[in-house]
Every structure is written in C-alpha cells, then in structure tokens.
PDB file of N, CA and C in Angstrom:
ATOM      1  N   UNK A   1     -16.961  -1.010 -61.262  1.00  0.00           N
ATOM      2  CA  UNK A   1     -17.645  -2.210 -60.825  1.00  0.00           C
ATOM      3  C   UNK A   1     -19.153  -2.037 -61.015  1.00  0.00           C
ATOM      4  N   UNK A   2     -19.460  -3.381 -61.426  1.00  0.00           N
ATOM      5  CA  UNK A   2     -20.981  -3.179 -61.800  1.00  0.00           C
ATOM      6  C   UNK A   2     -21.633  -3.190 -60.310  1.00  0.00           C
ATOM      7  N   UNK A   3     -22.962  -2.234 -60.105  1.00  0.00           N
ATOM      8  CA  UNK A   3     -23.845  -2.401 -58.980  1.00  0.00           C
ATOM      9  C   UNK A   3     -25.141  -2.993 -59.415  1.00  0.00           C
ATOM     10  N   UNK A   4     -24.962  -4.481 -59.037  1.00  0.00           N
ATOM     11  CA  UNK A   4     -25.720  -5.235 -58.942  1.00  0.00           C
ATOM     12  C   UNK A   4     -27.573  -5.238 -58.669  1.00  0.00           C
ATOM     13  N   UNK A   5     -27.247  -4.182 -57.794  1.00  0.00           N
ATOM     14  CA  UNK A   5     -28.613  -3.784 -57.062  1.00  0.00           C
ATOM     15  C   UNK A   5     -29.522  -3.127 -58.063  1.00  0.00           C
ATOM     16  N   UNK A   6     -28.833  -2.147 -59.003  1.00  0.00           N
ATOM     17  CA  UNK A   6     -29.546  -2.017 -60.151  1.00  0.00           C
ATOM     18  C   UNK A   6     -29.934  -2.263 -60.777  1.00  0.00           C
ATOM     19  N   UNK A   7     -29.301  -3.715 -60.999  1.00  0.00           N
ATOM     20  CA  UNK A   7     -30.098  -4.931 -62.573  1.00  0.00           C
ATOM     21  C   UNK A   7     -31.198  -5.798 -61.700  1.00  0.00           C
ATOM     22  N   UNK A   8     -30.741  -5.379 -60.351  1.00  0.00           N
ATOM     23  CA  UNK A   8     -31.968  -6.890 -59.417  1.00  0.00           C
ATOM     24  C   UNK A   8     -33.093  -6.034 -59.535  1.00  0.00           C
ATOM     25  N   UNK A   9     -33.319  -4.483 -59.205  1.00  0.00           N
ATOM     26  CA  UNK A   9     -34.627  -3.744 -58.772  1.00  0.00           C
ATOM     27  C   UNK A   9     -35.758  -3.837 -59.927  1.00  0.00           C
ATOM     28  N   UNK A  10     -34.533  -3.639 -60.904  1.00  0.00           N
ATOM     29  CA  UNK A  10     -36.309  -3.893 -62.145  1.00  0.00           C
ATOM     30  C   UNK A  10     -36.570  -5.309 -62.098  1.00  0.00           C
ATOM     31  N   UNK A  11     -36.191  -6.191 -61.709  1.00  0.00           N
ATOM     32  CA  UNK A  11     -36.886  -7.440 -61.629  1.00  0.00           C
ATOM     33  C   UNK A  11     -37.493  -8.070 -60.345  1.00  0.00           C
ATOM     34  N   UNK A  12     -37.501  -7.407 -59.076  1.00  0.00           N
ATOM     35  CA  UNK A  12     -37.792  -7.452 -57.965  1.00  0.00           C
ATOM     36  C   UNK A  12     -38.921  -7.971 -57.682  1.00  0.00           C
ATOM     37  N   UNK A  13     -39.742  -7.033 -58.403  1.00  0.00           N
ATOM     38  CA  UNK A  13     -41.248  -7.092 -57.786  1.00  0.00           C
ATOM     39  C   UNK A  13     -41.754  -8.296 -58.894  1.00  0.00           C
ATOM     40  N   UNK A  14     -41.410  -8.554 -59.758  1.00  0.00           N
ATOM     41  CA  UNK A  14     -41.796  -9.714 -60.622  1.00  0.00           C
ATOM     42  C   UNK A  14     -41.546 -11.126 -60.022  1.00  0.00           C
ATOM     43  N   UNK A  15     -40.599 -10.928 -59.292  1.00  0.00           N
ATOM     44  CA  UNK A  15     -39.920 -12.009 -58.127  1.00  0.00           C
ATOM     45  C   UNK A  15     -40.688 -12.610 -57.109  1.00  0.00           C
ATOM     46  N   UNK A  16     -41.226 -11.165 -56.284  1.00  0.00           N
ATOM     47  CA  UNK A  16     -41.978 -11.083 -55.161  1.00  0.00           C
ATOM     48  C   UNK A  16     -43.523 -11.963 -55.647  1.00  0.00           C
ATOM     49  N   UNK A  17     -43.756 -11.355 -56.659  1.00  0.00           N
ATOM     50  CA  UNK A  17     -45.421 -12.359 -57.113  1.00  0.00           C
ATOM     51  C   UNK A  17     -45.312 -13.348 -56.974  1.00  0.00           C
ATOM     52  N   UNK A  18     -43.575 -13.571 -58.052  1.00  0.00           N
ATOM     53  CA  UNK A  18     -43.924 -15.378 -58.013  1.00  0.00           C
ATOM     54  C   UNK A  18     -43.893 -16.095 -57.152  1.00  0.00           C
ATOM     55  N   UNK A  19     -43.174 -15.369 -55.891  1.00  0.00           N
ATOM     56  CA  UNK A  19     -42.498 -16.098 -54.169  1.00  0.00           C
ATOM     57  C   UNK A  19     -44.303 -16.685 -53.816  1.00  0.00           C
ATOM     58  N   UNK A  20     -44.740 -15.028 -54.001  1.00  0.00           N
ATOM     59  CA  UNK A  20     -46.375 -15.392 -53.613  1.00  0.00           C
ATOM     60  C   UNK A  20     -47.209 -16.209 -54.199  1.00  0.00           C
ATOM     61  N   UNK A  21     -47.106 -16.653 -55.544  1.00  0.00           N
ATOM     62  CA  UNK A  21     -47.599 -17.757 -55.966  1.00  0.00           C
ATOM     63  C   UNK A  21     -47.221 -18.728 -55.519  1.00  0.00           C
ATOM     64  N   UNK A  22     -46.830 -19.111 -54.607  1.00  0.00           N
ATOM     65  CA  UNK A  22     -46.122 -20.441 -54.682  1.00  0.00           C
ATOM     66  C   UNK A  22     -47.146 -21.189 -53.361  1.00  0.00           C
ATOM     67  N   UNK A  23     -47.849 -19.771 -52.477  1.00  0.00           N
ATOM     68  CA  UNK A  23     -48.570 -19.891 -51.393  1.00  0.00           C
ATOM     69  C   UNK A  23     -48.600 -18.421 -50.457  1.00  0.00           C
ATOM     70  N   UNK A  24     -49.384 -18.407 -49.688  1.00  0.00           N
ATOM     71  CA  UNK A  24     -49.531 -16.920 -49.060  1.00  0.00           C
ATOM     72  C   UNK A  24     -48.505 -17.024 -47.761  1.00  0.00           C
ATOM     73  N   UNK A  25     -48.163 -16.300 -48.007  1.00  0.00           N
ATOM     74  CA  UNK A  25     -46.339 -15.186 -47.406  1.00  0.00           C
ATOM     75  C   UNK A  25     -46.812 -13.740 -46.586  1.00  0.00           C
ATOM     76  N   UNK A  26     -45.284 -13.805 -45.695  1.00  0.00           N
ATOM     77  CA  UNK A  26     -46.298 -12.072 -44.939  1.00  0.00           C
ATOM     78  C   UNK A  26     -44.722 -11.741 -45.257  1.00  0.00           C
ATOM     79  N   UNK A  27     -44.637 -10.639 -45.467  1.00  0.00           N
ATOM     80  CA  UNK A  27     -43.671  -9.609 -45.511  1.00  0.00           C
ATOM     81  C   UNK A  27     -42.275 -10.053 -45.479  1.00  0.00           C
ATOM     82  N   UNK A  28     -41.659 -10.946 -44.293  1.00  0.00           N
ATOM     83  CA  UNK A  28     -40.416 -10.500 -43.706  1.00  0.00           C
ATOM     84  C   UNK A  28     -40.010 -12.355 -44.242  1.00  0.00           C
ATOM     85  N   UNK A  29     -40.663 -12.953 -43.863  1.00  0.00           N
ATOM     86  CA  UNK A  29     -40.442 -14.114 -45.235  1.00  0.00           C
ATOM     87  C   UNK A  29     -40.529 -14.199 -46.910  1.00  0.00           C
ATOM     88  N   UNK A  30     -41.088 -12.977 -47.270  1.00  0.00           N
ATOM     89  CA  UNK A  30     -40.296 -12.884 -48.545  1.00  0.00           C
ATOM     90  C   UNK A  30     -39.054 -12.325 -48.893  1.00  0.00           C
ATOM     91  N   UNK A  31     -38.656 -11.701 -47.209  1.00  0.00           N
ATOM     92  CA  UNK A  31     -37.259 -11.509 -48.006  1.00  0.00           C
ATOM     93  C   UNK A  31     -36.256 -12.099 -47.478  1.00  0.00           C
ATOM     94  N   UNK A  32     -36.891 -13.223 -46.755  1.00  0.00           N
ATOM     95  CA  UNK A  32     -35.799 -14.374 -46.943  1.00  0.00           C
ATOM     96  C   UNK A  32     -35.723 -14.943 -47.968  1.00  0.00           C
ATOM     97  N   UNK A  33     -37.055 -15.356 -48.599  1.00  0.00           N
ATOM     98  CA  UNK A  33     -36.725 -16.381 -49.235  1.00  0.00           C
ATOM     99  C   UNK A  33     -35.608 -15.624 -50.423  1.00  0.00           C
ATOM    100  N   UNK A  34     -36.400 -14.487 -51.025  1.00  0.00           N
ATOM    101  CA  UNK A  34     -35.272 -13.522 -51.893  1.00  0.00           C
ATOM    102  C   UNK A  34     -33.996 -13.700 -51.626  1.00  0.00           C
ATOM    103  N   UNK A  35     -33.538 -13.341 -49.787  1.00  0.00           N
ATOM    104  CA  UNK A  35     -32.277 -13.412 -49.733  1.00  0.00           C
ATOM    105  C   UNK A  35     -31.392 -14.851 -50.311  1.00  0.00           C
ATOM    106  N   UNK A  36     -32.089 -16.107 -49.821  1.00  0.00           N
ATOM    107  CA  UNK A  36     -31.938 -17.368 -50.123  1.00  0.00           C
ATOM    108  C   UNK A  36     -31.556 -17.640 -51.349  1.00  0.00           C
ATOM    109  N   UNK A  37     -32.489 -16.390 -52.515  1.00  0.00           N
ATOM    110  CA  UNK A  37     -31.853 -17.115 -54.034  1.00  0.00           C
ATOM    111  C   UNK A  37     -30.925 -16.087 -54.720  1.00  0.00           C
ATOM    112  N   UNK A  38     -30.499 -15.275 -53.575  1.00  0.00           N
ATOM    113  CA  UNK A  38     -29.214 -14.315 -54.081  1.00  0.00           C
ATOM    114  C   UNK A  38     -29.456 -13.248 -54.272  1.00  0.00           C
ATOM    115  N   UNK A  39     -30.913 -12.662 -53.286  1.00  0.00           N
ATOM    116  CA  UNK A  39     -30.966 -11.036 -53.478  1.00  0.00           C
ATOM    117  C   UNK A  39     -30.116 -11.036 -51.999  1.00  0.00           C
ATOM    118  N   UNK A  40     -29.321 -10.888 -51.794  1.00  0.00           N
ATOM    119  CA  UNK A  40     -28.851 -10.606 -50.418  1.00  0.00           C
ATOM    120  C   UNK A  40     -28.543  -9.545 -49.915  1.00  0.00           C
ATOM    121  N   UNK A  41     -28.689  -8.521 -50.524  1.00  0.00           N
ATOM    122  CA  UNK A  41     -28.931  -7.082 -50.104  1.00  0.00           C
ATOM    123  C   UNK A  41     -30.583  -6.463 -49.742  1.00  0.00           C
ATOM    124  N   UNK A  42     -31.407  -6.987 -50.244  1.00  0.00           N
ATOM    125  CA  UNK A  42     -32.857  -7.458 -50.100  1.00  0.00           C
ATOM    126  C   UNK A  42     -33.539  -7.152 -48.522  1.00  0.00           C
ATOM    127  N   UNK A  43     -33.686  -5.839 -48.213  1.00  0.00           N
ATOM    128  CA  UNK A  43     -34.127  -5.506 -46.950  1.00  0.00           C
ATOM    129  C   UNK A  43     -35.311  -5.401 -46.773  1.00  0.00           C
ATOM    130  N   UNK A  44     -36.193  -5.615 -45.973  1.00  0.00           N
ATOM    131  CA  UNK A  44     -37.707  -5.173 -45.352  1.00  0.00           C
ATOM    132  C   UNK A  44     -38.066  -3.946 -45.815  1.00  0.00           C
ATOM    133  N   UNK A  45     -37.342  -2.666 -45.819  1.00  0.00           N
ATOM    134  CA  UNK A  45     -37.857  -1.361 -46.374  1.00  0.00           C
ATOM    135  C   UNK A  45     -37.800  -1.250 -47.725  1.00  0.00           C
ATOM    136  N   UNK A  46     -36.976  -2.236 -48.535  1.00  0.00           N
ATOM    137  CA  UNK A  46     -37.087  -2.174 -49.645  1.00  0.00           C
ATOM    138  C   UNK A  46     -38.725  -3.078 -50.461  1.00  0.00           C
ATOM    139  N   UNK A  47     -38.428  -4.457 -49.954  1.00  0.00           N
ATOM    140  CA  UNK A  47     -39.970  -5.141 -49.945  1.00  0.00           C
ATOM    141  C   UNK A  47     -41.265  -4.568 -49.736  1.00  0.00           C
ATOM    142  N   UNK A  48     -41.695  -3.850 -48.392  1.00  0.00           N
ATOM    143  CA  UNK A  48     -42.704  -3.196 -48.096  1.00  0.00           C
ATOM    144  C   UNK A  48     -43.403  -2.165 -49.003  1.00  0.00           C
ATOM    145  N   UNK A  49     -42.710  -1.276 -49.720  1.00  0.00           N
ATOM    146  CA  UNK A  49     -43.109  -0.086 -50.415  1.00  0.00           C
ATOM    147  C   UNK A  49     -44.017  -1.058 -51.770  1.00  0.00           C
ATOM    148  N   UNK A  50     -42.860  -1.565 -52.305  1.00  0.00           N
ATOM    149  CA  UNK A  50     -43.369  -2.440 -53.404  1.00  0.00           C
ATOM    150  C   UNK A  50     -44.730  -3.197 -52.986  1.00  0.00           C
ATOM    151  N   UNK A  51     -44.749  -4.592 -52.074  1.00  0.00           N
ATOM    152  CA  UNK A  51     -45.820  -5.014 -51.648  1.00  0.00           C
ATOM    153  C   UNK A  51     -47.081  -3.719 -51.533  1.00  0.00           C
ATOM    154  N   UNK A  52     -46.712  -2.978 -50.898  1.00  0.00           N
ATOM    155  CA  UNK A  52     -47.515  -1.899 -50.783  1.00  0.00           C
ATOM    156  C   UNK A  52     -48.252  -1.587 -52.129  1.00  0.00           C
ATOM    157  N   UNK A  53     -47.653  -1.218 -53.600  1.00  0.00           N
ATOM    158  CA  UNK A  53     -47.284  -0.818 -54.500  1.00  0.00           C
ATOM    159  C   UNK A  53     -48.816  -2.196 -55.144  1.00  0.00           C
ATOM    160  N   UNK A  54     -48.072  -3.240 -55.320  1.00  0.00           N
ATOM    161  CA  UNK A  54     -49.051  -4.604 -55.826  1.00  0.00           C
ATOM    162  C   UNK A  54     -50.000  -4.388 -55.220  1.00  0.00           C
ATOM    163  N   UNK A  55     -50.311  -4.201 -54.106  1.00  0.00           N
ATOM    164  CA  UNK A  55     -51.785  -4.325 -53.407  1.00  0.00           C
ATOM    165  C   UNK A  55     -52.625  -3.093 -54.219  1.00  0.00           C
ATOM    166  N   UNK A  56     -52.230  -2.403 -54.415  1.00  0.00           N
ATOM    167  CA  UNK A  56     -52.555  -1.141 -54.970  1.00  0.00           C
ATOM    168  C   UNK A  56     -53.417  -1.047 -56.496  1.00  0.00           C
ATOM    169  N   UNK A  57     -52.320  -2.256 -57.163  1.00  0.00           N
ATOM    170  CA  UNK A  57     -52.812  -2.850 -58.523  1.00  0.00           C
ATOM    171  C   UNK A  57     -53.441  -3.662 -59.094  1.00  0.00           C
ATOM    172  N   UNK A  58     -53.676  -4.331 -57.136  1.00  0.00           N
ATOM    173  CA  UNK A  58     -54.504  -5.504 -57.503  1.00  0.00           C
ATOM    174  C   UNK A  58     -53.636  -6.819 -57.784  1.00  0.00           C
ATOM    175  N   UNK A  59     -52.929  -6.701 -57.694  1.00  0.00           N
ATOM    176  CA  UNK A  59     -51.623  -8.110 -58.439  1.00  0.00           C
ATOM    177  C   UNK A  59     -52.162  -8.687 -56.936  1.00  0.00           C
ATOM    178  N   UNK A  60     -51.760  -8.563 -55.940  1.00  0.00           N
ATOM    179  CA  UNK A  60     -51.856  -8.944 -54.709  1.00  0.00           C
ATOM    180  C   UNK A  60     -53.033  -8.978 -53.836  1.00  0.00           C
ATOM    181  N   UNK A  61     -53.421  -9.471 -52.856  1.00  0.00           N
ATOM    182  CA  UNK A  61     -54.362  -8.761 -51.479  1.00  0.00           C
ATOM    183  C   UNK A  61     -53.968  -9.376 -50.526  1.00  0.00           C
ATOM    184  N   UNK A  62     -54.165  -8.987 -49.511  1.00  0.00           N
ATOM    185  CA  UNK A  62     -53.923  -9.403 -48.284  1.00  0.00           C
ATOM    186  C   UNK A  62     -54.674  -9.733 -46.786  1.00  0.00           C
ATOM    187  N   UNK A  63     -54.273 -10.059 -45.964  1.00  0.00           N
ATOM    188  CA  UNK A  63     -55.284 -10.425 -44.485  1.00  0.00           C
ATOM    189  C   UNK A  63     -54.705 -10.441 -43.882  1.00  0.00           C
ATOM    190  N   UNK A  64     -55.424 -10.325 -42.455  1.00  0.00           N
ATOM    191  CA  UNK A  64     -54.332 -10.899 -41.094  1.00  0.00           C
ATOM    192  C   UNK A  64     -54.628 -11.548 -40.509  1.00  0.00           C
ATOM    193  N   UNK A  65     -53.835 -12.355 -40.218  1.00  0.00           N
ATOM    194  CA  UNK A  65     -53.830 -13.964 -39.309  1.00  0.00           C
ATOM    195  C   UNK A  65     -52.967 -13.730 -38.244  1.00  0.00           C
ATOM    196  N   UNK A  66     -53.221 -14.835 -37.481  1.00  0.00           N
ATOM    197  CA  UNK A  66     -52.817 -14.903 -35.601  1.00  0.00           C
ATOM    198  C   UNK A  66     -51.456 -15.295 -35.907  1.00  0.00           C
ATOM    199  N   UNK A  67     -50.433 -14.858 -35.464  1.00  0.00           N
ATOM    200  CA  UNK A  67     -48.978 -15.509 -35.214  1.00  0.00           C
ATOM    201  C   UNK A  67     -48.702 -16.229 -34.219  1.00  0.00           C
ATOM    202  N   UNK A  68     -48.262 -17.550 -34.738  1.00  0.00           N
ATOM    203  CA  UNK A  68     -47.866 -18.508 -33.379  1.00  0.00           C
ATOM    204  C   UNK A  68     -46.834 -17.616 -32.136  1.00  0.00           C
ATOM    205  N   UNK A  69     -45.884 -16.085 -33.145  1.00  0.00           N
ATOM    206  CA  UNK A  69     -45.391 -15.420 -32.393  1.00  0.00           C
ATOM    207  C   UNK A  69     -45.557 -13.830 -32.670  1.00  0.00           C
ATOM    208  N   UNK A  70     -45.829 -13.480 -31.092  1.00  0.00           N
ATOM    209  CA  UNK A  70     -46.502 -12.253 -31.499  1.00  0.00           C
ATOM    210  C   UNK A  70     -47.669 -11.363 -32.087  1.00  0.00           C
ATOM    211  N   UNK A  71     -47.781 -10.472 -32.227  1.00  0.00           N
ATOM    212  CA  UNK A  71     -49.160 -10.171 -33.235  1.00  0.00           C
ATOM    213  C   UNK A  71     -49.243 -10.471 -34.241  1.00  0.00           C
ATOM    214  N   UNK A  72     -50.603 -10.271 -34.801  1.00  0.00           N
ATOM    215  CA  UNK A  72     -50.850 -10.676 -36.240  1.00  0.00           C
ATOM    216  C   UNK A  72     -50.224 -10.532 -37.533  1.00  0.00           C
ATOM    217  N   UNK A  73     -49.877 -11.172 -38.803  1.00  0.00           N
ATOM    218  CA  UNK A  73     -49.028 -10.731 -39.345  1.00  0.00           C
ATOM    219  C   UNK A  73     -49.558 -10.524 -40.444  1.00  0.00           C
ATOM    220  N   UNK A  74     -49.573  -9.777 -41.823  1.00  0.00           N
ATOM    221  CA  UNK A  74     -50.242  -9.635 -42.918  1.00  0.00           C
ATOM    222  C   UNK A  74     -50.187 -10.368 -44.000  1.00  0.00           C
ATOM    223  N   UNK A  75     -50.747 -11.251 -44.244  1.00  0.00           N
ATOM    224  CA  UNK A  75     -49.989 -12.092 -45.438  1.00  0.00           C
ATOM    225  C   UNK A  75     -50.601 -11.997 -46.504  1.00  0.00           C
ATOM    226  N   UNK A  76     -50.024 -12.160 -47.452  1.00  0.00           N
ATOM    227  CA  UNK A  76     -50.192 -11.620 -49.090  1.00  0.00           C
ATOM    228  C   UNK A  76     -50.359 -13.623 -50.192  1.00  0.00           C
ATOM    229  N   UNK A  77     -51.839 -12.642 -50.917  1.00  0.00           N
ATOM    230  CA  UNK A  77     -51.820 -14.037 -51.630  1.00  0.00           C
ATOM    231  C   UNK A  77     -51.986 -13.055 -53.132  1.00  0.00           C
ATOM    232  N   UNK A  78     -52.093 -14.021 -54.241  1.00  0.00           N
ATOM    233  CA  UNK A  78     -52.041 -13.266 -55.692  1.00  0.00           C
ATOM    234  C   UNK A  78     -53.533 -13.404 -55.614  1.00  0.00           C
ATOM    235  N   UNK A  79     -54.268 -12.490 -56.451  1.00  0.00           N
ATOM    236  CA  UNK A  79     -55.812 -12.604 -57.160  1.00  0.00           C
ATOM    237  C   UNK A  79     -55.161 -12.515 -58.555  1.00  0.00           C
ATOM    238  N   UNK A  80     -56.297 -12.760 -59.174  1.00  0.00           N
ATOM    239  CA  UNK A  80     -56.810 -13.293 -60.431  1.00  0.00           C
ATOM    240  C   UNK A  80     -55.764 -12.224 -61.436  1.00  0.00           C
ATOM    241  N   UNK A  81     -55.619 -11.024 -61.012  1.00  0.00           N
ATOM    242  CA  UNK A  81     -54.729  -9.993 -62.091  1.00  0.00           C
ATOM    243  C   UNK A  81     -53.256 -10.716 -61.828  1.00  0.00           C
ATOM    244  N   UNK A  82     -52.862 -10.870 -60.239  1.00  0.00           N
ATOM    245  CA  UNK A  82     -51.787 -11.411 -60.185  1.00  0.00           C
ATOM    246  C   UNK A  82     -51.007 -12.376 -60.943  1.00  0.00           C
ATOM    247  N   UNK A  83     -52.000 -13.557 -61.110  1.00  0.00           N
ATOM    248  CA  UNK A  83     -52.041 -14.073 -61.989  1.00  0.00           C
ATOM    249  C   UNK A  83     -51.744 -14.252 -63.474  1.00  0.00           C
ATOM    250  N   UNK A  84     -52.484 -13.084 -63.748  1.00  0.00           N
ATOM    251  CA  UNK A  84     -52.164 -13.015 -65.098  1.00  0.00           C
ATOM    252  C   UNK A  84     -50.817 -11.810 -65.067  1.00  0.00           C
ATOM    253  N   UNK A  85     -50.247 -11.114 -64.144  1.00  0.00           N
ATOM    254  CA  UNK A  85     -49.647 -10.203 -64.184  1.00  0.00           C
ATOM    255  C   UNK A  85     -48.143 -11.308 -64.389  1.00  0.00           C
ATOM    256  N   UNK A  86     -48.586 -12.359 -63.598  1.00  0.00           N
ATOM    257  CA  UNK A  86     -46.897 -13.208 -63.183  1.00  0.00           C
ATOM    258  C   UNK A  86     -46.667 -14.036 -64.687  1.00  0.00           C
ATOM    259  N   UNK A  87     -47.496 -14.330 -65.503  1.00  0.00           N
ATOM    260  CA  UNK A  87     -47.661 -14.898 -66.783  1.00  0.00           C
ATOM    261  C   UNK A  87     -47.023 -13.784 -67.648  1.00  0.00           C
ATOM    262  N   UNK A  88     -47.476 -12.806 -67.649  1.00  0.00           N
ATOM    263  CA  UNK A  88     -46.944 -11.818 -68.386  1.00  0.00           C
ATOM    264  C   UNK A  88     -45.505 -11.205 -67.864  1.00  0.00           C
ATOM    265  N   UNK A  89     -45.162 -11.088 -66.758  1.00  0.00           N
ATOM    266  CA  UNK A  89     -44.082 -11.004 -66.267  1.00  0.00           C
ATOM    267  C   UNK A  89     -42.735 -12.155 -66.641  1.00  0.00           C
ATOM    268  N   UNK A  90     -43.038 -13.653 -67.071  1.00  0.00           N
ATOM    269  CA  UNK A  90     -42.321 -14.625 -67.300  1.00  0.00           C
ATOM    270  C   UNK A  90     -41.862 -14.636 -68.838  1.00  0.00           C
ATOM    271  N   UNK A  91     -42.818 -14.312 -69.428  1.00  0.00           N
ATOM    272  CA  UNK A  91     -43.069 -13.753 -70.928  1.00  0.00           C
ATOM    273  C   UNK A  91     -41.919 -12.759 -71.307  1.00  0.00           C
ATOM    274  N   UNK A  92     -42.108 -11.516 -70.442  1.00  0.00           N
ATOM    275  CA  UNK A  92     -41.342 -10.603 -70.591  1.00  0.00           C
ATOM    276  C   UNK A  92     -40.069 -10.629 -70.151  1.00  0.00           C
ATOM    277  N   UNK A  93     -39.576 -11.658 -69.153  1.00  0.00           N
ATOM    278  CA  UNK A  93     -38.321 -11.827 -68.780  1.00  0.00           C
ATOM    279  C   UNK A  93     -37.671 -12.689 -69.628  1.00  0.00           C
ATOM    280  N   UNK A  94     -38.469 -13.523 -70.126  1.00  0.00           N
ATOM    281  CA  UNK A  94     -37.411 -14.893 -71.025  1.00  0.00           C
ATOM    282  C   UNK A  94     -37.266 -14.093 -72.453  1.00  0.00           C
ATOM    283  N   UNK A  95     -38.177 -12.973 -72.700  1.00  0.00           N
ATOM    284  CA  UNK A  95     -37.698 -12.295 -74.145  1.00  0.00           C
ATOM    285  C   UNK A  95     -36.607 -11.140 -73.765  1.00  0.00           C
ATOM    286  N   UNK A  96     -35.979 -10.559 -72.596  1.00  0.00           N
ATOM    287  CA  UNK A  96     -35.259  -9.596 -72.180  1.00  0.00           C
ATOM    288  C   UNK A  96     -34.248 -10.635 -71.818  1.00  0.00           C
ATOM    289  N   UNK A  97     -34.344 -11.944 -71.725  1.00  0.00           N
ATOM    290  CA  UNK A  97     -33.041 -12.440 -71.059  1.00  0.00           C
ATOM    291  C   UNK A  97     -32.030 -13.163 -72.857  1.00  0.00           C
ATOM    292  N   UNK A  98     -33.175 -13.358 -73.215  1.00  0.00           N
ATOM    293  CA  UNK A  98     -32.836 -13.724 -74.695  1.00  0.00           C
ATOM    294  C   UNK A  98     -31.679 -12.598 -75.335  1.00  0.00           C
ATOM    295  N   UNK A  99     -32.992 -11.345 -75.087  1.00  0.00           N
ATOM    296  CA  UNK A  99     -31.793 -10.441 -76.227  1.00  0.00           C
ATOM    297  C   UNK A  99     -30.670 -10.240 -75.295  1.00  0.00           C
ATOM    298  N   UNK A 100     -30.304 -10.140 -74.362  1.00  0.00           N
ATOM    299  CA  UNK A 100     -29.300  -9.927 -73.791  1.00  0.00           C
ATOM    300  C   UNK A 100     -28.204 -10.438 -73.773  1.00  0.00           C
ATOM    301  N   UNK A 101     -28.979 -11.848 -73.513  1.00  0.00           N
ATOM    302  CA  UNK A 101     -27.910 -13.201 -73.626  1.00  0.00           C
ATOM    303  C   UNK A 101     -27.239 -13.132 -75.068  1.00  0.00           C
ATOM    304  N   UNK A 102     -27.577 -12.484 -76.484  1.00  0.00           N
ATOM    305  CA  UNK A 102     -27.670 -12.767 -77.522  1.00  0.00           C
ATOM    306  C   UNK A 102     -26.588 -11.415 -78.135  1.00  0.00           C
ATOM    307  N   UNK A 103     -26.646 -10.461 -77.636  1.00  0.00           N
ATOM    308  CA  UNK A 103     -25.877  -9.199 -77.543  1.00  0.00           C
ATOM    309  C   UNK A 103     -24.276  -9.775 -76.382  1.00  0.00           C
ATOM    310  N   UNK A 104     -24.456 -10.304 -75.536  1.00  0.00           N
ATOM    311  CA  UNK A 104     -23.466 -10.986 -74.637  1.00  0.00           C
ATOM    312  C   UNK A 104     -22.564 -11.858 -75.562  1.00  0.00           C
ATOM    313  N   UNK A 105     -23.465 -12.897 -76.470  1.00  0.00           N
ATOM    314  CA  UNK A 105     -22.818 -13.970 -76.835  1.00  0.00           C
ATOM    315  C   UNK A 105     -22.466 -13.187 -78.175  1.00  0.00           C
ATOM    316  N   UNK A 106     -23.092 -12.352 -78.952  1.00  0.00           N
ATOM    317  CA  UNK A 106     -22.282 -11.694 -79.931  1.00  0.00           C
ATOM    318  C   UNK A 106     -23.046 -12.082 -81.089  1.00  0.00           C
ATOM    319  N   UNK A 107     -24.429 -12.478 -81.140  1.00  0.00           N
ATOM    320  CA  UNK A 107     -25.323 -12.897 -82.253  1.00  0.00           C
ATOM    321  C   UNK A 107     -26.177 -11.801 -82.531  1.00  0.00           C
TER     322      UNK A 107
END
C-alpha cells in the first residue's frame, strides 16, 4: 500500500505559503485548513518545524497579536521572497504534475 504521507511532505510547505497568501494565519489554523483539503494526517508538530523553517528563508515573517482567546498568537504573513517563492513553487508543481500525469497516462 502506497503511504500517502510521503507524496504529501514534499509538497507541504509549498501548500502552507499559499494557505498564507491568501491572508495572515497563526499556526494551528493552517492545519486546519490543510486538514480541510485532504492533508488529514497534518499535525501541529509537523507544521511548526517547517513554518519555523520559512521564517528562516524569509518566504514568511511573523508577529503577535491579542487573541480574542487566550494569549497572543503568532501569525504568519508572506514578504516579498514569499512571493516570488509561491510563483515559483506553482511553476514547479504544474511541470512535476504534467510529467507524471504523462508517465501515468502512458505518453
């Protein structure tokens, strides 16, 4: 049986940018929303390292804001590399989904 979790991880963090493009996110809501589009194995310790990882490269930065519950929470927006990182990331997925699809279909 194929393990799934293996074909999702290299595309994970390419995922996570784009969640964050969409608007600034803190941690434990990106992996809902992940879970939502069928990472459903998609845990908090797995998210964190990575987020961790982007901030690091600059794809990301982050702040903390007041929570309507509880303490403050960290939320993550893209800068300007992000940006261009998630462009290049879309690039690189529609040419990896191509050959694949293309080796699948037998062309």
């Amino acid at each position: 049986m194929i393990d799934k979790s293996q074909l999702m991880r290299g595309t994970l963090e390419g995922c996570i940018v784009s969640i964050i493009s969409k608007g600034e996110t803190y941690g434990y809501e990106i992996v809902l929303q992940l879970q939502s589009y069928g990472f459903s194995d998609t845990k908090e310790g797995t998210i964190y390292p990575l987020l961790i990882r982007l901030e690091k490269k600059e794809i990301i930065s982050s702040k903390y804001r007041k929570s309507p519950l509880g303490p403050k929470r960290k939320y993550y927006f893209l800068t300007k590399n992000g940006k261009e990182y998630l462009k290049e990331f879309n690039v690189a997925w529609n040419d990896l989904k191509k050959i694949v699809d293309n080796v699948l279909e037998g062309e």
